[in-house]
Protein backbone atom coordinates (compact mmCIF):
# COMPACT_ATOMS: atom_id res chain seq x y z
CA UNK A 1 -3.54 36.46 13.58
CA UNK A 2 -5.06 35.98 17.15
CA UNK A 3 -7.89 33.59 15.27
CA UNK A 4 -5.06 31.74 13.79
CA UNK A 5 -3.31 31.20 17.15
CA UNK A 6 -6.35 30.46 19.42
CA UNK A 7 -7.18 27.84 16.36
CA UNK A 8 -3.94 26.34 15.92
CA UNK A 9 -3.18 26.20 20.02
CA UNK A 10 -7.22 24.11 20.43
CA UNK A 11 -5.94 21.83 17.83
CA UNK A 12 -2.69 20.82 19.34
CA UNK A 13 -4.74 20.26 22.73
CA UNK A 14 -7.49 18.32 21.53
CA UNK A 15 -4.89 16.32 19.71
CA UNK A 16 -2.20 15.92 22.78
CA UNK A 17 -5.52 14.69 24.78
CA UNK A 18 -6.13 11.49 22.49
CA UNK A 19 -4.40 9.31 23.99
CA UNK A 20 -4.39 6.67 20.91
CA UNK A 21 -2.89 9.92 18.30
CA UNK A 22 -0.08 10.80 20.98
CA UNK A 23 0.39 7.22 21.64
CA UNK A 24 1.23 6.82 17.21
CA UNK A 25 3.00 9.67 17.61
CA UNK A 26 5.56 8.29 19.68
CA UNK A 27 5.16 4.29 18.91
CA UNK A 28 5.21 4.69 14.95
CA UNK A 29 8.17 5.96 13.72
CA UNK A 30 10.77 3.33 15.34
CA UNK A 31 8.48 0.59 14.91
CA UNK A 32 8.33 1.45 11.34
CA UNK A 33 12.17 2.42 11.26
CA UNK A 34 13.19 -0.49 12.69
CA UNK A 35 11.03 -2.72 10.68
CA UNK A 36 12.18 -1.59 7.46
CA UNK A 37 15.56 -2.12 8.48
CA UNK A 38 15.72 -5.62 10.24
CA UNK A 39 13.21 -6.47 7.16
CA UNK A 40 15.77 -5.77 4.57
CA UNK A 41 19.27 -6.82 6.25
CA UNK A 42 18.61 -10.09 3.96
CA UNK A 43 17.79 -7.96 1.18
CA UNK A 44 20.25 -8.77 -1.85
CA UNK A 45 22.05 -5.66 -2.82
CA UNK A 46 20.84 -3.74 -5.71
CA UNK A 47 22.20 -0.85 -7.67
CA UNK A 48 18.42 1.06 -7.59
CA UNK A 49 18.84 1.00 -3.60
CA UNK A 50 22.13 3.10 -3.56
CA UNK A 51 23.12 2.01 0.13
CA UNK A 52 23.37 -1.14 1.81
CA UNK A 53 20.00 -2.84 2.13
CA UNK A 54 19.76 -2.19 5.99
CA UNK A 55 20.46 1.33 5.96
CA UNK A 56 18.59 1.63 2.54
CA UNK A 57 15.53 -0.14 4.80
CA UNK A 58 15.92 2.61 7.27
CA UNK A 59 16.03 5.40 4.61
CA UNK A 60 12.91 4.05 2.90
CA UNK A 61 11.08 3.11 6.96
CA UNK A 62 12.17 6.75 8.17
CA UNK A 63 10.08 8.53 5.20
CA UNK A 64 7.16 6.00 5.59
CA UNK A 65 6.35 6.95 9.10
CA UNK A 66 6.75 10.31 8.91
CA UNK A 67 5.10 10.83 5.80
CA UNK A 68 2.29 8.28 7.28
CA UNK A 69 1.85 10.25 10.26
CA UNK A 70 1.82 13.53 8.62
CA UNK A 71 -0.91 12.69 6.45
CA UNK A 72 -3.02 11.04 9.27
CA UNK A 73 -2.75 14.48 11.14
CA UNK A 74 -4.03 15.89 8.30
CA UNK A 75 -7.00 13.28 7.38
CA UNK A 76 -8.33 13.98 11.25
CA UNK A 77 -7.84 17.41 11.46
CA UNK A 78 -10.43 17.97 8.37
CA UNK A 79 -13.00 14.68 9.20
CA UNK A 80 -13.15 15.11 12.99
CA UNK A 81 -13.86 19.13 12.81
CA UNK A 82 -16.17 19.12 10.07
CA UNK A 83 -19.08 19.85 11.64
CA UNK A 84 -17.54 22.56 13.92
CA UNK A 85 -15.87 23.96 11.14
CA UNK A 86 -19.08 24.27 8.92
CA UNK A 87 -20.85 25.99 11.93
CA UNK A 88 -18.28 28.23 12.38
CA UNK A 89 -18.04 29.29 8.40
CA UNK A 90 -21.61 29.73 8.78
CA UNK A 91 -21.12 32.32 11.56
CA UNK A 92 -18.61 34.51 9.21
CA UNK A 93 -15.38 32.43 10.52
CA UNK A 94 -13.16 32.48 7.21
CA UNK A 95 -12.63 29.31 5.68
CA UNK A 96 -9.09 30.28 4.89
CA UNK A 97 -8.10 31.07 8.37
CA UNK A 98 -9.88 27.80 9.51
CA UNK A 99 -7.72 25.53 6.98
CA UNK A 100 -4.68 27.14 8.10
CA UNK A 101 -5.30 26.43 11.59
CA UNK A 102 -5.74 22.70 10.56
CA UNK A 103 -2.55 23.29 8.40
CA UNK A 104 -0.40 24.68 11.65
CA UNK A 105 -1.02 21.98 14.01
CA UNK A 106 -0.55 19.16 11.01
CA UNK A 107 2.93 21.57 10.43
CA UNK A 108 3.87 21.39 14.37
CA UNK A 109 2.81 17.57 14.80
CA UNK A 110 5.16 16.40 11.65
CA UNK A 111 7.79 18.43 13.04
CA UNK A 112 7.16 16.30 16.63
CA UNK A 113 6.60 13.10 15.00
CA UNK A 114 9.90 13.84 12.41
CA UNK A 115 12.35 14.33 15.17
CA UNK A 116 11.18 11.13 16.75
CA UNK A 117 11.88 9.21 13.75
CA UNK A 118 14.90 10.99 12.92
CA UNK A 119 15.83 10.50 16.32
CA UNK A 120 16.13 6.53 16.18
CA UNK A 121 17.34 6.87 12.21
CA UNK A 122 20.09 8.62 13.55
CA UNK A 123 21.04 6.03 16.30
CA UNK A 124 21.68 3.19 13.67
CA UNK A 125 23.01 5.28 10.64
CA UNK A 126 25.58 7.82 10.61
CA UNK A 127 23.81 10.94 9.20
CA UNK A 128 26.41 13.17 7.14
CA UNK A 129 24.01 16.25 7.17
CA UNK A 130 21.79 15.94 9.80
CA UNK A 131 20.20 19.29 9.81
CA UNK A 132 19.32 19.04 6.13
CA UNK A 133 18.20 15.48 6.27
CA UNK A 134 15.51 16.70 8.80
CA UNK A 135 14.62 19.50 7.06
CA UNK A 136 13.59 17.16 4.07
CA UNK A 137 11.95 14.62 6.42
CA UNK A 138 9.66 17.67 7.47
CA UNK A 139 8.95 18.66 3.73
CA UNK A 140 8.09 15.02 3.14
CA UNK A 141 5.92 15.02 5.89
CA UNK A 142 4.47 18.55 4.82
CA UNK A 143 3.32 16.92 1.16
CA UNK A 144 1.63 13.79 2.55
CA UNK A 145 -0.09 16.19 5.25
CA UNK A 146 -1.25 18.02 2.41
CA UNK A 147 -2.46 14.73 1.18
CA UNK A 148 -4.28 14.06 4.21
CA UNK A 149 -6.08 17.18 4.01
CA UNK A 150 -7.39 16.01 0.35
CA UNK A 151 -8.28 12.84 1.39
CA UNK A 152 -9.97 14.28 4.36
CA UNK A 153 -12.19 16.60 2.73
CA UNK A 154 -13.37 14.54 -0.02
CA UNK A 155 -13.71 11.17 2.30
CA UNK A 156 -16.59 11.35 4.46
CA UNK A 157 -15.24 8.73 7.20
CA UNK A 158 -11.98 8.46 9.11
CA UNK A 159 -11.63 4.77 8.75
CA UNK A 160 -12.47 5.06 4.87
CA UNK A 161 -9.60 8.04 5.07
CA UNK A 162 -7.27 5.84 6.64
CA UNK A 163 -7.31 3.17 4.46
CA UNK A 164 -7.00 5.57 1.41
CA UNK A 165 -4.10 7.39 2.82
CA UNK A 166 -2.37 3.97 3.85
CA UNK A 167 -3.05 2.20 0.42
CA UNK A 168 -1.38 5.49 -1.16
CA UNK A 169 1.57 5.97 1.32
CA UNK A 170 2.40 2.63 0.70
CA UNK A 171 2.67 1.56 -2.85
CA UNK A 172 4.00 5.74 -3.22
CA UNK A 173 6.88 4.31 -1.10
CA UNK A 174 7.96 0.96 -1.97
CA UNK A 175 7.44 2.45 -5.94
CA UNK A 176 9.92 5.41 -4.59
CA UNK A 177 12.20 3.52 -2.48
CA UNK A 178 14.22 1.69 -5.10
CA UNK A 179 13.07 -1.59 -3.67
CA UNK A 180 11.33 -2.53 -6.73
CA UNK A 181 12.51 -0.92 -9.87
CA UNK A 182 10.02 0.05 -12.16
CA UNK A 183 10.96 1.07 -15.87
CA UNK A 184 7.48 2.68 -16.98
CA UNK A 185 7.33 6.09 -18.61
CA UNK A 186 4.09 8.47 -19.53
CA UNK A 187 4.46 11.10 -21.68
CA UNK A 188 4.46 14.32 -20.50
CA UNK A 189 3.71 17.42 -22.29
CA UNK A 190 6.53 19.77 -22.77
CA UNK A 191 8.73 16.78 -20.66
CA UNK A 192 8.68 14.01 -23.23
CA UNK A 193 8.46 10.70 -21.53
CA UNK A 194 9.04 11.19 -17.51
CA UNK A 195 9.47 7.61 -15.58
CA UNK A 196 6.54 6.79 -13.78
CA UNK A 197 8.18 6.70 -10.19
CA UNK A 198 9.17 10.93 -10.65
CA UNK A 199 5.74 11.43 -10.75
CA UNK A 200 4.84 9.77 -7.33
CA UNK A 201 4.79 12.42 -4.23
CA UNK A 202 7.67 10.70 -2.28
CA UNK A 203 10.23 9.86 -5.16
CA UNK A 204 11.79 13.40 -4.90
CA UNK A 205 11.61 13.70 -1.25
CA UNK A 206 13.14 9.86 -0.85
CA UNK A 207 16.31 11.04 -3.15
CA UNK A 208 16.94 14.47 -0.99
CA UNK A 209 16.89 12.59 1.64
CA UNK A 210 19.07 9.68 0.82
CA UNK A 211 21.38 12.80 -0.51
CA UNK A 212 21.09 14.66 2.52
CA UNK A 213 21.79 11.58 5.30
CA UNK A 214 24.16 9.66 3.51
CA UNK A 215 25.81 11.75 1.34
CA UNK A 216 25.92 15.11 3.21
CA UNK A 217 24.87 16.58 -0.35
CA UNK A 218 21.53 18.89 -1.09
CA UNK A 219 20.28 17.36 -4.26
CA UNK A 220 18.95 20.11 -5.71
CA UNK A 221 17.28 19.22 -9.04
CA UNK A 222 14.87 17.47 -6.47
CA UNK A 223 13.54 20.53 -4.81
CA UNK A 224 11.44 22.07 -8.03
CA UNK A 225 8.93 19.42 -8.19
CA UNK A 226 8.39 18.99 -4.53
CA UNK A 227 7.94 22.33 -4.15
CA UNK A 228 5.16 21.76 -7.27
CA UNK A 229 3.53 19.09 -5.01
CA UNK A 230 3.34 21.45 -2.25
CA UNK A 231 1.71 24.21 -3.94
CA UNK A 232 -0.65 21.54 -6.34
CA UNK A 233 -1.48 20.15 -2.90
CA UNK A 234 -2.36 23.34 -0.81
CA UNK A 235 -4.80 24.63 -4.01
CA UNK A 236 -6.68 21.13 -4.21
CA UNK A 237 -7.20 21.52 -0.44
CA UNK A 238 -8.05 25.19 -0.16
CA UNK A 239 -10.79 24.55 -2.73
CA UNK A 240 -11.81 21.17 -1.93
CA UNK A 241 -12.11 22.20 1.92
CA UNK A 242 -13.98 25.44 0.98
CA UNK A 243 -16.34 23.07 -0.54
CA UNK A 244 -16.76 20.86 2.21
CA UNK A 245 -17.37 23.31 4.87
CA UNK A 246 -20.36 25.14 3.01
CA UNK A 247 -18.47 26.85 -0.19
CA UNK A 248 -21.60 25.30 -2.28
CA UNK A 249 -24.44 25.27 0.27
CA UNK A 250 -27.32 28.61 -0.03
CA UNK A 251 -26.92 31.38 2.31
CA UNK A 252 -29.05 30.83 4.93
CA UNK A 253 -32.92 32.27 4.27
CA UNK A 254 -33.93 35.56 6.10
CA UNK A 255 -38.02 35.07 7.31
CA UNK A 256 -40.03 38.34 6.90
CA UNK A 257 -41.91 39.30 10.10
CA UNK A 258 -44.23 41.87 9.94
């Protein structure tokens, strides 16, 4: 526990010290809120969007950012401590406590960088449930963190990372959003054929949290496969990130001296 805390409390300091990650923090989410809402107040109305087109805007900018964020946190967590974190796995540090510390200050900087965009969500839209509606903008922001972590461990370069994790947050949204309706199904084992956009990481979290802000409702046939993108998620990146940090590499040689 005391590795875990001294972990978790140098990762929230060497990210509060860069100034350009502090500065996202608090410049993203109402740029991107507010964006996505003055974008769309000519949007025509449409049944998919369930909400006026400015508010619906808002819904869809609010989940961008903090999902965006979130998974950016988690990208740079992995890619900029690789090298420390291989050393220290080397030196009997525990891979699983090292991921979790990565995992905690991802957890504590979505929860910052979700209250900021709830914050200026709930200044233009009147939020029914607002402790709920967080609570989903933090589990969104948990899955695309998750994300980041992937991404992270199997992209060698942050700028490589970033434009993965961008390219994915964005066609994820605007597929989940509504905004453009898709009709494509896959078949599913067990599930017959399952619309394409219920398989995309943000669908479920987008219709919790349209639920949860504008309808004051928990929306609870949501929560199941979230919760199965959470725990797919954290397995990939436990295993990929093992790998990364030495899981496949020899243990080092011991040289006979007479």
């Amino acid at each position: 526990m005391g590795r875990l805390a001294t972990g978790t409390r140098l990762g929230l300091v060497e990210f509060v010290r860069q100034p350009t990650t502090l500065a996202m923090l608090l410049v993203l989410p109402p740029v991107v809120v507010e964006t996505y809402g003055v974008a769309l107040e000519s949007f025509p109305q449409l049944p998919s969007l369930g909400a006026d087109p400015a508010t619906a805007g808002r819904v869809t900018g609010t989940l961008f950012a903090v999902a965006f964020l979130s998974g950016l946190v988690g990208l740079f967590q992995v890619i900029s401590a690789r090298s420390a974190d291989e050393r220290m796995t080397v030196a009997g540090f525990p891979r699983a406590t090292l991921l979790a510390t990565r995992l905690v200050t991802m957890v504590a900087v979505t929860l910052a960088g979700g209250a900021v965009a709830f914050g200026v969500f709930a200044r233009r839209v009147d939020v029914a449930a607002p402790a709920l509606a967080f609570g989903v903008l933090v589990l969104a922001g948990l899955v695309y963190g998750l994300l980041g972590v992937v991404v992270g461990t199997l992209v060698p370069r942050e700028l490589e990372g970033s434009v993965v994790l961008v390219f994915l947050a964005d066609v994820d949204n605007a597929l989940s959003s509504g905004l453009f309706p898709v009709d494509a199904a896959v078949p599913v084992p067990g599930a017959g054929d399952v619309a394409v956009t219920d398989l995309l990481p943000l669908y479920h979290p987008h219709e919790l949290f349209s639920a949860a802000a504008l309808e004051g409702e928990l929306a609870t046939g949501h929560l199941g496969p979230v919760a199965a993108w959470v725990l797919a998620l954290l397995g990939i990146a436990f295993l990929a990130y093992g790998h990364s940090t030495g899981g496949g590499l020899p243990a080092p040689v011991r040289r006979w001296s007479p």
